[in-house]
C-alpha atoms as a PDB file:
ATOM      1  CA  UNK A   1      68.302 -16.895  -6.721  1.00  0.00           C
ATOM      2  CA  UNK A   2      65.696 -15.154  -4.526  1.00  0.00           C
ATOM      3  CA  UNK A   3      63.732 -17.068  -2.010  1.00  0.00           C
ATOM      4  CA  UNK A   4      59.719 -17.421  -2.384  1.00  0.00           C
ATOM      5  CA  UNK A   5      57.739 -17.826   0.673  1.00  0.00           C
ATOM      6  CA  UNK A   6      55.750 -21.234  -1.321  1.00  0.00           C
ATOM      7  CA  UNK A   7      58.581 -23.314  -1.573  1.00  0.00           C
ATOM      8  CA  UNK A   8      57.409 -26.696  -2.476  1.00  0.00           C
ATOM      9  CA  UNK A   9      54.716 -28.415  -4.062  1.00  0.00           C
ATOM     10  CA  UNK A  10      53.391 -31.888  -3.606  1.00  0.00           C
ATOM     11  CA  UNK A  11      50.791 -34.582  -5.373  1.00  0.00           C
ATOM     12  CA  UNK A  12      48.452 -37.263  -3.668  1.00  0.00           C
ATOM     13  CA  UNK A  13      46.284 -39.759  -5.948  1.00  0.00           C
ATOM     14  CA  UNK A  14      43.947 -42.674  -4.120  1.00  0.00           C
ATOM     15  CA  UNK A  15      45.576 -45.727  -5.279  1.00  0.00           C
ATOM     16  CA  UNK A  16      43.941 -48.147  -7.542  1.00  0.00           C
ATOM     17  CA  UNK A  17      41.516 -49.899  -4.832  1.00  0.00           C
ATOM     18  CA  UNK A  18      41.079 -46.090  -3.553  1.00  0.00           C
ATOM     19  CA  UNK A  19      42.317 -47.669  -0.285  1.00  0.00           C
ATOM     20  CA  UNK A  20      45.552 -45.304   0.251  1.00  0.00           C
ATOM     21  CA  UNK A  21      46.752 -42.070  -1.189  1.00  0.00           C
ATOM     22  CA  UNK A  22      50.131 -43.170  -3.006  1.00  0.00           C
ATOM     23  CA  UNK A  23      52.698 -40.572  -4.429  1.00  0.00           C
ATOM     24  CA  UNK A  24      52.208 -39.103  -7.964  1.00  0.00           C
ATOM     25  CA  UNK A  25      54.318 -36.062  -8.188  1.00  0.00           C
ATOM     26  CA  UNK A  26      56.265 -32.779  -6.654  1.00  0.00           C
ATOM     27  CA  UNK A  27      58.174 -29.908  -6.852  1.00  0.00           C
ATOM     28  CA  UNK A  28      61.072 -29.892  -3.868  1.00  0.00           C
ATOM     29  CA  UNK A  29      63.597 -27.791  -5.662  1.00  0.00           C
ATOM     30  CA  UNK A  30      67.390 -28.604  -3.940  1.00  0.00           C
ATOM     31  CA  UNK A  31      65.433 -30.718  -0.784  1.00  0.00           C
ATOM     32  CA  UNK A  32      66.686 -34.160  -2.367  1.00  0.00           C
ATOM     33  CA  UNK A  33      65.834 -35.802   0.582  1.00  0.00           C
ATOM     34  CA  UNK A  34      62.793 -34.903   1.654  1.00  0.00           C
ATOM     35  CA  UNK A  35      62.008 -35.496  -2.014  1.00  0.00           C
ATOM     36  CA  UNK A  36      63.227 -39.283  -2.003  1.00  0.00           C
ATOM     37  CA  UNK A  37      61.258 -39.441   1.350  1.00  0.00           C
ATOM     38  CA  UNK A  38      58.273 -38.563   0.093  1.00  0.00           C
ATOM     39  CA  UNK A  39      58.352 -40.491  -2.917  1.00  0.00           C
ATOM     40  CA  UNK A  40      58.362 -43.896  -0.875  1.00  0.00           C
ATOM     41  CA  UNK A  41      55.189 -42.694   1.211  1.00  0.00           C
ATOM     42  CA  UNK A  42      51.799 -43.388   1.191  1.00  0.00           C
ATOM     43  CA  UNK A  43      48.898 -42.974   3.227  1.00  0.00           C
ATOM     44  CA  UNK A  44      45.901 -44.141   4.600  1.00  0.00           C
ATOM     45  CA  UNK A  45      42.462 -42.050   5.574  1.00  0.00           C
ATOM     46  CA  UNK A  46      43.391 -40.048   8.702  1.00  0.00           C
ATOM     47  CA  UNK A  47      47.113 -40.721   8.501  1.00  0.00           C
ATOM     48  CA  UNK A  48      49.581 -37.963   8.384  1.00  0.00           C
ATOM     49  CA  UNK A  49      48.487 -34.433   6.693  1.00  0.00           C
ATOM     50  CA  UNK A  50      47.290 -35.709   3.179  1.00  0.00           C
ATOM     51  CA  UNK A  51      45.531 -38.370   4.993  1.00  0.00           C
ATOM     52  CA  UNK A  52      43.633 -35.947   7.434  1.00  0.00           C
ATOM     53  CA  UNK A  53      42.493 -33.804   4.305  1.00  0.00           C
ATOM     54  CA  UNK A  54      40.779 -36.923   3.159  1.00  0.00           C
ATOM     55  CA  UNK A  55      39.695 -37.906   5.923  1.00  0.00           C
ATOM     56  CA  UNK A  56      38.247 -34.788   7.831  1.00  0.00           C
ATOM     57  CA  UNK A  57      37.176 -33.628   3.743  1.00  0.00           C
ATOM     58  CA  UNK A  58      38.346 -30.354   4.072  1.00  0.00           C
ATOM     59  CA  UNK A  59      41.754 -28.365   4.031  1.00  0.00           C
ATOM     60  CA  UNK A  60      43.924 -28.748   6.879  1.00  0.00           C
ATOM     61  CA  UNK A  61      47.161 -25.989   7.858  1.00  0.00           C
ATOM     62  CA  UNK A  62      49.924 -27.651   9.802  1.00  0.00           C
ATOM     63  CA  UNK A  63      51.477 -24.374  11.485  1.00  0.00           C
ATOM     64  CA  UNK A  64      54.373 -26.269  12.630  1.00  0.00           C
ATOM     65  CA  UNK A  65      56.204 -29.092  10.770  1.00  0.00           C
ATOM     66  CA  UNK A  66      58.843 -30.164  13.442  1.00  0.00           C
ATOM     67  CA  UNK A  67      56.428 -32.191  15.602  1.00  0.00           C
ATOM     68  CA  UNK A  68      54.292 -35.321  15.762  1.00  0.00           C
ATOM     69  CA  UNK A  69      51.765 -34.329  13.871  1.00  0.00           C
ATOM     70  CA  UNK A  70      54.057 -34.667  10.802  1.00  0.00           C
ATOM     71  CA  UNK A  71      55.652 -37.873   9.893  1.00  0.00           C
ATOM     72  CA  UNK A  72      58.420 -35.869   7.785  1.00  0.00           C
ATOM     73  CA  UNK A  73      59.582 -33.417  10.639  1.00  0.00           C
ATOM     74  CA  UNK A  74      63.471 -34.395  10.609  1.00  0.00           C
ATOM     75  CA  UNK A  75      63.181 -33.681   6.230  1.00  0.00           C
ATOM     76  CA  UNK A  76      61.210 -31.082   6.637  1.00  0.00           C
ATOM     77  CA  UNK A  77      63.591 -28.617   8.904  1.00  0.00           C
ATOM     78  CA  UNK A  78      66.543 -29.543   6.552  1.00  0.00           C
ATOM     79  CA  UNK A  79      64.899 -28.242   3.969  1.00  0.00           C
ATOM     80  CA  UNK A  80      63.606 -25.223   5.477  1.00  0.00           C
ATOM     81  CA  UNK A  81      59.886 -25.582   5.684  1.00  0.00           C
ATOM     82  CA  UNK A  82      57.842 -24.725   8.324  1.00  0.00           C
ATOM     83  CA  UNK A  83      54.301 -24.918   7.587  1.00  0.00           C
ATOM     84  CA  UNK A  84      52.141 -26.439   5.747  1.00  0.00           C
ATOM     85  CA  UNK A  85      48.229 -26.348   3.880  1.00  0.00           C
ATOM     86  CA  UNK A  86      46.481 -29.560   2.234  1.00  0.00           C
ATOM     87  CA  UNK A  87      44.148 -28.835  -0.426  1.00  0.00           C
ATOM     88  CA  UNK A  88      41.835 -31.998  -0.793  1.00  0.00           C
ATOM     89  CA  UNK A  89      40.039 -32.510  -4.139  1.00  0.00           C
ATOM     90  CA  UNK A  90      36.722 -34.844  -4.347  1.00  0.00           C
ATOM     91  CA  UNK A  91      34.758 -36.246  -7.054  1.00  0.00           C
ATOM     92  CA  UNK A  92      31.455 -36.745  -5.178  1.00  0.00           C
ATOM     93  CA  UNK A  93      32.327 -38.316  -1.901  1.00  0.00           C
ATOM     94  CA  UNK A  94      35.713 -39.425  -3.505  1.00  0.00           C
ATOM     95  CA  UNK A  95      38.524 -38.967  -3.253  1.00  0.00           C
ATOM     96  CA  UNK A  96      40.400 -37.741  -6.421  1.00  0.00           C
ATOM     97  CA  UNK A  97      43.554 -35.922  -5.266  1.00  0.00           C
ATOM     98  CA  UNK A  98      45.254 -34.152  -2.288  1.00  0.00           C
ATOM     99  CA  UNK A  99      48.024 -30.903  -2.921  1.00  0.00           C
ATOM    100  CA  UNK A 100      49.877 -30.233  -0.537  1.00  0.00           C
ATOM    101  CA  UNK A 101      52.221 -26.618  -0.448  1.00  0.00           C
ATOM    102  CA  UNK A 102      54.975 -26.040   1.544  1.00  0.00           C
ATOM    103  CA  UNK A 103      55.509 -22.766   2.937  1.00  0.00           C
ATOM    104  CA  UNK A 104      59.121 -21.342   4.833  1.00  0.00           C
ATOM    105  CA  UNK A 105      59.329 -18.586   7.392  1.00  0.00           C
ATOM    106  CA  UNK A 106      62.351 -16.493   6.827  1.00  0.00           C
ATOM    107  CA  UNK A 107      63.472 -14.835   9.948  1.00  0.00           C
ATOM    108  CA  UNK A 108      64.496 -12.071   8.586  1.00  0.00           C
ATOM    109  CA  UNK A 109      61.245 -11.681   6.706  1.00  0.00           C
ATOM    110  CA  UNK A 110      57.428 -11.710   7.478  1.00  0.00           C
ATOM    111  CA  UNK A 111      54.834 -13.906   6.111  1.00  0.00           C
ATOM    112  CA  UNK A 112      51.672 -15.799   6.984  1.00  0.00           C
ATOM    113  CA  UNK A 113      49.652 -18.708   5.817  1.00  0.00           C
ATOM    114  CA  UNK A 114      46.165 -18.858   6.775  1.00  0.00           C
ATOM    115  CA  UNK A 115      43.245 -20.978   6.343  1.00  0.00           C
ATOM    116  CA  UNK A 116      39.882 -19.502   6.907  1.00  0.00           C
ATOM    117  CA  UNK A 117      36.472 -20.834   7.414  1.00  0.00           C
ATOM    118  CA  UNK A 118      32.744 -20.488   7.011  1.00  0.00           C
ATOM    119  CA  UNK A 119      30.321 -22.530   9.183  1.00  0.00           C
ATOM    120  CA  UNK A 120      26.909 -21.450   8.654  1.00  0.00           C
ATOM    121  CA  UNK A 121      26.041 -23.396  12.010  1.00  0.00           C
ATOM    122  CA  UNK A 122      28.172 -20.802  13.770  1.00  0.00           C
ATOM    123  CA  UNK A 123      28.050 -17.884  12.108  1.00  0.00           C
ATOM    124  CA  UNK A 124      27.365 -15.337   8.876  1.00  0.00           C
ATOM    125  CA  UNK A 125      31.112 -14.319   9.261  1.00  0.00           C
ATOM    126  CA  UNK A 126      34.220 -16.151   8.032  1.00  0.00           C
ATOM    127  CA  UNK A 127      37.121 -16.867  10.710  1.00  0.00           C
ATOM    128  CA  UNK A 128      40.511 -18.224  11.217  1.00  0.00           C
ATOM    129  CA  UNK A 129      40.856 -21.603  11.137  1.00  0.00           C
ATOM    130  CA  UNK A 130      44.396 -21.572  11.817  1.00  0.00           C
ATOM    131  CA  UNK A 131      47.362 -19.970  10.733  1.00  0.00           C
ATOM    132  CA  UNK A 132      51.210 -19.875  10.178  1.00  0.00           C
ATOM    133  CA  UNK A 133      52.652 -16.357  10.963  1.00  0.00           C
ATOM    134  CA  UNK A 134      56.493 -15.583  10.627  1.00  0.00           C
ATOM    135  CA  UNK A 135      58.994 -13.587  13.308  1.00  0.00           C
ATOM    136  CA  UNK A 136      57.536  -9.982  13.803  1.00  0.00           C
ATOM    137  CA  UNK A 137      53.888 -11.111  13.188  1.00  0.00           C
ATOM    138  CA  UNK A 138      52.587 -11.608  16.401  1.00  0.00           C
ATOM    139  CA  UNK A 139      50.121  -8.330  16.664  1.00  0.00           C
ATOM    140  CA  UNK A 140      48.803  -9.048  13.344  1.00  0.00           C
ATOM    141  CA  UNK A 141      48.204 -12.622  14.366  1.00  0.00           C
ATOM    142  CA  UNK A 142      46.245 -11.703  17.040  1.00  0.00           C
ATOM    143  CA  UNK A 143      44.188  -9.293  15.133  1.00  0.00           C
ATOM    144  CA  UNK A 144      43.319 -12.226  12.845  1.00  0.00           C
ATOM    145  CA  UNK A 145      42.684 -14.952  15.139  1.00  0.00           C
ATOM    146  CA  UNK A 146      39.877 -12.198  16.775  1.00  0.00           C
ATOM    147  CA  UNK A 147      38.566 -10.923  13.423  1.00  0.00           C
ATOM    148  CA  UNK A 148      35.024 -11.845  11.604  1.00  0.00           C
ATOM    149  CA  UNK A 149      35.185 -11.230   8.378  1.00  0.00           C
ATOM    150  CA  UNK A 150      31.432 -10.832   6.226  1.00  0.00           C
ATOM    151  CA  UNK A 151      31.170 -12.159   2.400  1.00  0.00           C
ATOM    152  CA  UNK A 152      32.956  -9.790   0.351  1.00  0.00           C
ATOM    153  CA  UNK A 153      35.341  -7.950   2.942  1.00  0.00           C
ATOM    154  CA  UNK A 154      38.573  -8.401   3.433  1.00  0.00           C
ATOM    155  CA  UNK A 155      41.168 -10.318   1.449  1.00  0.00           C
ATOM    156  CA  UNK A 156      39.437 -13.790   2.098  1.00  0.00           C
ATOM    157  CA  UNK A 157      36.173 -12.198   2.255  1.00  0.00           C
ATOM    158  CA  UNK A 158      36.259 -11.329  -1.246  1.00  0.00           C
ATOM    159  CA  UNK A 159      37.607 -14.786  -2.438  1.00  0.00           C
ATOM    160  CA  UNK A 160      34.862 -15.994  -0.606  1.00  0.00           C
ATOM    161  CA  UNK A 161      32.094 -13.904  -2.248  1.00  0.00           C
ATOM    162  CA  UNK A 162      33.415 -13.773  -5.852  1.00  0.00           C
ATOM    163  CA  UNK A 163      34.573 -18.107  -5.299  1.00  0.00           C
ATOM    164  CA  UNK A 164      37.906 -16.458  -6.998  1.00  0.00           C
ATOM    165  CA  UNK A 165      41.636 -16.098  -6.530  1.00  0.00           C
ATOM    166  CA  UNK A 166      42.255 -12.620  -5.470  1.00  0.00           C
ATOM    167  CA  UNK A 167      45.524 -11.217  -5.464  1.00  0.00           C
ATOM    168  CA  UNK A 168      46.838  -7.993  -3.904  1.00  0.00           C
ATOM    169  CA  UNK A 169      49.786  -6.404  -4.760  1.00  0.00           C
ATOM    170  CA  UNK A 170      50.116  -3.596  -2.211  1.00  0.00           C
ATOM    171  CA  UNK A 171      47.848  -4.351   0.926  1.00  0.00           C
ATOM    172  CA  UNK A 172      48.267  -0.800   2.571  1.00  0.00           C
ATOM    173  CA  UNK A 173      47.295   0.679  -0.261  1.00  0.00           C
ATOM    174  CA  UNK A 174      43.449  -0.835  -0.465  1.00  0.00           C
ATOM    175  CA  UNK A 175      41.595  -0.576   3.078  1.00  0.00           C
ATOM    176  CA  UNK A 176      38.364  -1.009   1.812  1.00  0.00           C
ATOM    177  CA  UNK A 177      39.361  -4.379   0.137  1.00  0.00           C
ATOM    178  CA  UNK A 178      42.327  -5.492   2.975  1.00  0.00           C
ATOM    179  CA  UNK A 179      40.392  -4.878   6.287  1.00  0.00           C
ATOM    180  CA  UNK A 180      43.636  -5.779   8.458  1.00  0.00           C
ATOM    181  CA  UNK A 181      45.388  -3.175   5.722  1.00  0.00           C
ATOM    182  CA  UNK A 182      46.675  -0.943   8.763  1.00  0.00           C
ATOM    183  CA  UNK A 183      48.258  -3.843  10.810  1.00  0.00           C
ATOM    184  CA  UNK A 184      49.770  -5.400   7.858  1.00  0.00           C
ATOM    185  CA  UNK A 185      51.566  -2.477   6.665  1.00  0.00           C
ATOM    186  CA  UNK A 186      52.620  -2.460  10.756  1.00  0.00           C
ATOM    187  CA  UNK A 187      53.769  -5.594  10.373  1.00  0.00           C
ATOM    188  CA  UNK A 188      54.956  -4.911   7.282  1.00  0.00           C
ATOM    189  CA  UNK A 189      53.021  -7.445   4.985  1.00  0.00           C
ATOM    190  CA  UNK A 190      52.619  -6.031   1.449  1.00  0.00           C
ATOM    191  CA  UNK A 191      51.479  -8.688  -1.274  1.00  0.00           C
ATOM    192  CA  UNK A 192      48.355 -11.049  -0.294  1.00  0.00           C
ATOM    193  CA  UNK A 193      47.026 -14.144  -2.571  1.00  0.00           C
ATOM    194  CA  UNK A 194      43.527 -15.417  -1.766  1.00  0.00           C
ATOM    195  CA  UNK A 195      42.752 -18.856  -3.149  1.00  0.00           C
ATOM    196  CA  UNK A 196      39.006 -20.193  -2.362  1.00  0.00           C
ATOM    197  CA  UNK A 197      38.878 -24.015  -1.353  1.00  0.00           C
ATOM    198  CA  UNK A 198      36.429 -26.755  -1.908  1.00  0.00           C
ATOM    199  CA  UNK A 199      35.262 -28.974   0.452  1.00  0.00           C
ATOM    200  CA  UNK A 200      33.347 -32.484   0.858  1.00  0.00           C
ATOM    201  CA  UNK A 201      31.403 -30.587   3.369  1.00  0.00           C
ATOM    202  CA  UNK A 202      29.401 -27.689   2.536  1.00  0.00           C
ATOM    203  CA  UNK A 203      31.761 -25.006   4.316  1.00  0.00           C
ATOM    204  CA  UNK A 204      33.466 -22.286   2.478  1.00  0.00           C
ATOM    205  CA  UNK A 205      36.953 -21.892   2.855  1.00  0.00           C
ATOM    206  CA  UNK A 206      39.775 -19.575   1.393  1.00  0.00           C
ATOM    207  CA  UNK A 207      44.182 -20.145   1.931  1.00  0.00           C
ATOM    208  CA  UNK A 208      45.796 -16.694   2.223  1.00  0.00           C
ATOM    209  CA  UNK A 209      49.400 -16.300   1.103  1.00  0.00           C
ATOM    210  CA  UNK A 210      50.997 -13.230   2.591  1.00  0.00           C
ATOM    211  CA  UNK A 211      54.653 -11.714   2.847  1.00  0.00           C
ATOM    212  CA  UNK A 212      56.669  -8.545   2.897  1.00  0.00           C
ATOM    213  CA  UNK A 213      58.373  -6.948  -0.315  1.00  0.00           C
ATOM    214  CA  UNK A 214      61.550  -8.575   0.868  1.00  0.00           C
ATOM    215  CA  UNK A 215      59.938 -12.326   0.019  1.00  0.00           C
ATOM    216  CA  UNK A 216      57.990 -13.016  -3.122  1.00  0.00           C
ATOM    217  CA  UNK A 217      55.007 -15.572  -2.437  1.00  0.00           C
ATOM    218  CA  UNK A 218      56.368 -17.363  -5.213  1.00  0.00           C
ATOM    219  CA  UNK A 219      58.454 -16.751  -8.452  1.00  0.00           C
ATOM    220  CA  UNK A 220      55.395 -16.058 -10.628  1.00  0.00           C
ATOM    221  CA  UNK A 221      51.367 -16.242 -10.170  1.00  0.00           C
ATOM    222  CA  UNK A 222      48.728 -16.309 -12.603  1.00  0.00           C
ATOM    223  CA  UNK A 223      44.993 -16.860 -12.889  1.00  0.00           C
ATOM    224  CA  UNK A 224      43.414 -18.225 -16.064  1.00  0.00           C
ATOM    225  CA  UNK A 225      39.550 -18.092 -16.932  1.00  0.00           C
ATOM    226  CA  UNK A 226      37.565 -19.718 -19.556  1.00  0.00           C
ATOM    227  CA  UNK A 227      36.066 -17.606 -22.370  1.00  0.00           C
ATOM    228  CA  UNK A 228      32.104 -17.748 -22.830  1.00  0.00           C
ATOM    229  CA  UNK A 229      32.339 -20.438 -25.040  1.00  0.00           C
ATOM    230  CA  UNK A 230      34.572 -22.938 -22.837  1.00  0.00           C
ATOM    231  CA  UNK A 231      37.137 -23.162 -25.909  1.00  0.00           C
ATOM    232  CA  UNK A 232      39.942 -21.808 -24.129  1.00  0.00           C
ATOM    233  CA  UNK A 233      41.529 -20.330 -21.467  1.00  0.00           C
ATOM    234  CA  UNK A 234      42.720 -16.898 -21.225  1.00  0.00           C
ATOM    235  CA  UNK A 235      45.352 -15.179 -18.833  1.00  0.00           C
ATOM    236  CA  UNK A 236      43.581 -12.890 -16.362  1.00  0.00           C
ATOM    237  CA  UNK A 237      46.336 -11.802 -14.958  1.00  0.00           C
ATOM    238  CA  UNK A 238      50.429 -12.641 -14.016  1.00  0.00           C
ATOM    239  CA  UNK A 239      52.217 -11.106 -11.239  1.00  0.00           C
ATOM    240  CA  UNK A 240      56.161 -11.417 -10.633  1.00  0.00           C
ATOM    241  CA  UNK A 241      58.038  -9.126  -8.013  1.00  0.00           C
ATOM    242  CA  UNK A 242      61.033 -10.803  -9.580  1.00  0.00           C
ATOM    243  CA  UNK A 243      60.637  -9.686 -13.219  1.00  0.00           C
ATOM    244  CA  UNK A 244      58.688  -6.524 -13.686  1.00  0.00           C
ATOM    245  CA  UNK A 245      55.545  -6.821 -11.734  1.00  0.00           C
ATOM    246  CA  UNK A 246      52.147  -7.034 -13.029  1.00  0.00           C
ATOM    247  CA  UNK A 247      51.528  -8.210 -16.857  1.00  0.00           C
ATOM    248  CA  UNK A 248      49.123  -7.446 -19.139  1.00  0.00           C
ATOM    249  CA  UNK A 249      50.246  -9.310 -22.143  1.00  0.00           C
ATOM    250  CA  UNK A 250      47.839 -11.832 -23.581  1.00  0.00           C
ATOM    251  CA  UNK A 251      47.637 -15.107 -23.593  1.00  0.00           C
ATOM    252  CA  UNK A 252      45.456 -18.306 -24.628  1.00  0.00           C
ATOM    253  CA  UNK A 253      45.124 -21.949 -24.164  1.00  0.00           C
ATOM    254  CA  UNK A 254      42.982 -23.968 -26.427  1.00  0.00           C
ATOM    255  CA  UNK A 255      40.848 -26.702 -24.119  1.00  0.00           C
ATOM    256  CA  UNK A 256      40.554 -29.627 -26.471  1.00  0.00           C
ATOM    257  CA  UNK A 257      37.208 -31.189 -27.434  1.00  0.00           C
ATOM    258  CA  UNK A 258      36.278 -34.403 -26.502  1.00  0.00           C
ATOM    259  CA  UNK A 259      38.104 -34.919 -23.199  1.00  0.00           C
ATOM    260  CA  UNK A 260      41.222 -35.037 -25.591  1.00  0.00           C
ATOM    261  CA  UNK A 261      44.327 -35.145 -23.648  1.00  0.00           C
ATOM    262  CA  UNK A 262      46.382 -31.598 -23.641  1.00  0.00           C
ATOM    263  CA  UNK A 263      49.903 -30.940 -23.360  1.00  0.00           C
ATOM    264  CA  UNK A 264      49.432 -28.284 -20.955  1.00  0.00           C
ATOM    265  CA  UNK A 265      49.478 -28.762 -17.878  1.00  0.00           C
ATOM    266  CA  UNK A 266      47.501 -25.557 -16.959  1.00  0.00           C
ATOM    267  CA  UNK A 267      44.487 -26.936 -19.623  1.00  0.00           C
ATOM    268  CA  UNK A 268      44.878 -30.660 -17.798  1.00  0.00           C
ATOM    269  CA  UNK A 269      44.129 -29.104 -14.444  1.00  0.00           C
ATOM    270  CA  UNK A 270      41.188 -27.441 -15.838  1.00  0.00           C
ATOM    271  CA  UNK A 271      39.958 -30.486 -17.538  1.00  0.00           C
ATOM    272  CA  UNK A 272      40.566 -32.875 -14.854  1.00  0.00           C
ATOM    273  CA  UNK A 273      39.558 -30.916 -11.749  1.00  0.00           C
ATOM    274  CA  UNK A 274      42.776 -32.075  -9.857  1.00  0.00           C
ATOM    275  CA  UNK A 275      45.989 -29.980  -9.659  1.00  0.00           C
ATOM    276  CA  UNK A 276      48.981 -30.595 -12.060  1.00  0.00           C
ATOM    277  CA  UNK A 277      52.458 -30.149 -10.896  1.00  0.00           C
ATOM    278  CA  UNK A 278      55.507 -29.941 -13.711  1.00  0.00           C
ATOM    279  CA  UNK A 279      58.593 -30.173 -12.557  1.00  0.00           C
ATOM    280  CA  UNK A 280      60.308 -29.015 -16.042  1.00  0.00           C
ATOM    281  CA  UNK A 281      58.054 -26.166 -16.807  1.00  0.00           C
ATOM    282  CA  UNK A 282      60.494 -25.385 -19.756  1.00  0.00           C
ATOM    283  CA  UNK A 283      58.430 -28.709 -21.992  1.00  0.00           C
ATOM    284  CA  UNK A 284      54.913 -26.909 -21.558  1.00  0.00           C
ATOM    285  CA  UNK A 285      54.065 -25.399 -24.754  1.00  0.00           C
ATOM    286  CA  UNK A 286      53.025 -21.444 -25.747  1.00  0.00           C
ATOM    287  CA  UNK A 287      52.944 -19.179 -23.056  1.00  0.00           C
ATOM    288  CA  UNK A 288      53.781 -20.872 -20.313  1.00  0.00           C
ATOM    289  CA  UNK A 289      57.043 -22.300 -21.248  1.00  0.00           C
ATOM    290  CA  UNK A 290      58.302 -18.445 -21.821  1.00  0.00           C
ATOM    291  CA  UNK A 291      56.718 -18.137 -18.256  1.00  0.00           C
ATOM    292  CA  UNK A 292      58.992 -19.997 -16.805  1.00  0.00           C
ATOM    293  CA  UNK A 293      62.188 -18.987 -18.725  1.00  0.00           C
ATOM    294  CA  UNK A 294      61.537 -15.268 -17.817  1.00  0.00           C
ATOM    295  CA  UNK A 295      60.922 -15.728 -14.269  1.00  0.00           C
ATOM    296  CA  UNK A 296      63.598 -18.692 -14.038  1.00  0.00           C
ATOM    297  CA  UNK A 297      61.178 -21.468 -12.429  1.00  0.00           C
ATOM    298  CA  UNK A 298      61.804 -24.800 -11.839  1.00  0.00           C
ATOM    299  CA  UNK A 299      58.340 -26.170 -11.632  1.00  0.00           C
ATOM    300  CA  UNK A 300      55.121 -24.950 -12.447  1.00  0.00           C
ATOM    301  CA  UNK A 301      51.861 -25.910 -10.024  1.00  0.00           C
ATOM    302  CA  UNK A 302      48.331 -25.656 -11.482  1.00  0.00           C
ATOM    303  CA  UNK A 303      45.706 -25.626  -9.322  1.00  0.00           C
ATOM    304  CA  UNK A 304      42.433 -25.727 -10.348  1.00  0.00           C
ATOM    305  CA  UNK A 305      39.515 -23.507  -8.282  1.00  0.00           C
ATOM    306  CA  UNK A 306      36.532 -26.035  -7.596  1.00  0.00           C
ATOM    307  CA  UNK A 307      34.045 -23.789  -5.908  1.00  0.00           C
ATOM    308  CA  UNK A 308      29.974 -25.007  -5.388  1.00  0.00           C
ATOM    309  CA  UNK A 309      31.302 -28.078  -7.478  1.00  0.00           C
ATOM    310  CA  UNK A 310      32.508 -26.827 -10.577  1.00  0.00           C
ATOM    311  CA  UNK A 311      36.080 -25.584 -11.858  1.00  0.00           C
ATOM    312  CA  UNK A 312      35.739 -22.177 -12.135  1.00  0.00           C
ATOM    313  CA  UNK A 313      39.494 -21.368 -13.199  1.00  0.00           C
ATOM    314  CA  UNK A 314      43.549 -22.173 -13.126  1.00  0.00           C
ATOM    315  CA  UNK A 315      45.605 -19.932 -10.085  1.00  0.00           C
ATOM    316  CA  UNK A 316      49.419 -21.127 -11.233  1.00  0.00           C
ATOM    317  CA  UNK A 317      52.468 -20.799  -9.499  1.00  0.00           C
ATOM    318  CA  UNK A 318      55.908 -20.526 -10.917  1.00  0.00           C
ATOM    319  CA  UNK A 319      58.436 -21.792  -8.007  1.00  0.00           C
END
């Protein structure tokens, strides 16, 4: 089975005195014990990476899990991550959920995970936060760690502006919408995902997923919007280097009335503002479950976009 470049997928709730952030649920794949690890953990405000998302109330990009800074280094390098980006979710000033995605540099592949940033103390422009970048990246690194990027240009840029995921299947191929388009295809970066990123603070920020044709970002993406009447969801788009590219074949979720509880887990992200993981994709029902047995994923991830307070749609990943 082909590698993905996402590899893993974890799930943070505050505890029942909101005190800690205790273990809900993941996605590790064949990392048993990092899995087992993980499940025994918990967290307080400031401790360890879901603990500085919560604390700091924004995301926050590890770039390199084998050091202090993570408390899971030794499980972490057996199972072949390298970086990391937590995703914090807040209801007001609370707490409601931390994801955390696990990203692995292939050697004999490039890739980058980003995190950029918009302080309107500082500047119009968005910037690098931080980022992960793979063997062979280094030039295009640089170039990003020294580029300002306005609302609406460039990969992020446009995230930023539309406060949607935007995903790019050939970056070369679009200059006017990838302004690092001629150092990527240097590099040899080809597919870029875009996901904008709520904060507790009023700062825009957008998590870039980016890798060469060699190493799919994950097994399957898709974005799902709401239809004018907030009834359902419909498939905007899916995207699988493993199984035929880009689809265009329809697709709907009915959002119950009533706060009703669904049995999808795409719906339940959308509904509850905090991300979903499945870890048998193969139980959801409808479209998704065929999702998952075309492109052969073991666990499904909905995240839910929360941008100027208010879902706006579903970005899900197939691992």
């Amino acid at each position: 089975m082909p590698s993905t470049f996402i590899q893993a997928a974890e799930l943070w709730l505050p505890s029942s005195d909101g005190s800690l952030l205790d273990f809900d649920c993941g996605a590790f794949g064949q990392a048993k014990r990092f899995e087992v690890l993980s499940r025994s953990m918990c967290f307080g405000r400031g401790e360890g990476l879901p603990g500085r998302a919560w604390d700091e109330g924004r995301p926050i990009l590890l770039r390199d899990l084998s050091g202090v800074g993570f408390r899971r280094s030794d499980a972490a390098q057996s199972a072949g991550y390298t970086c990391a980006v937590a995703l914090p979710y807040f209801a007001g000033e609370r707490i409601s959920g931390v994801l955390v995605l696990f990203c692995s540099h292939d050697p004999a592949q490039i890739s980058a995970l980003e995190l950029w940033h918009h302080n309107a103390r500082v500047t119009s422009d968005m910037t690098l936060a931080d980022g992960a970048y793979g063997a062979g990246a280094q030039g295009f690194e640089a170039l990003s760690r020294e580029t300002y990027l306005p609302r609406g240009i460039g990969l992020p840029g446009l995230a930023w502006q539309q406060g949607a995921t935007v995903f790019i299947e050939d970056l070369a191929s679009v200059p006017g919408r990838f302004l690092r388009s001629e150092s990527a295809a240097e590099a040899g970066l080809q597919r870029g995902l875009a996901i904008p990123v709520g904060s507790r603070i009023d700062d825009g920020h957008v998590v870039t997923f980016l890798a060469g044709a060699g190493l799919p970002l994950a097994r399957r993406i898709e974005r799902w919007i709401p239809d004018d009447a907030r009834t359902q969801l419909n498939r905007d788009f899916a995207f699988s280097e493993l199984h035929g590219g880009r689809s265009t074949v329809a697709a709907r979720l009915p959002i119950p009335v009533d706060d009703e509880a669904s049995t999808s887990s795409i719906v339940n992200a959308w509904t509850r503002g905090v991300p979903v993981i499945n870890a048998q994709p193969s139980a959801e029902q409808g479209p998704p479950a065929a999702a998952a047995a075309t492109s052969g994923s073991d666990a499904l991830i909905a995240i839910p976009v929360v941008w100027e307070g208010v879902v706006s749609e579903v970005v899900v990943l197939y691992l």
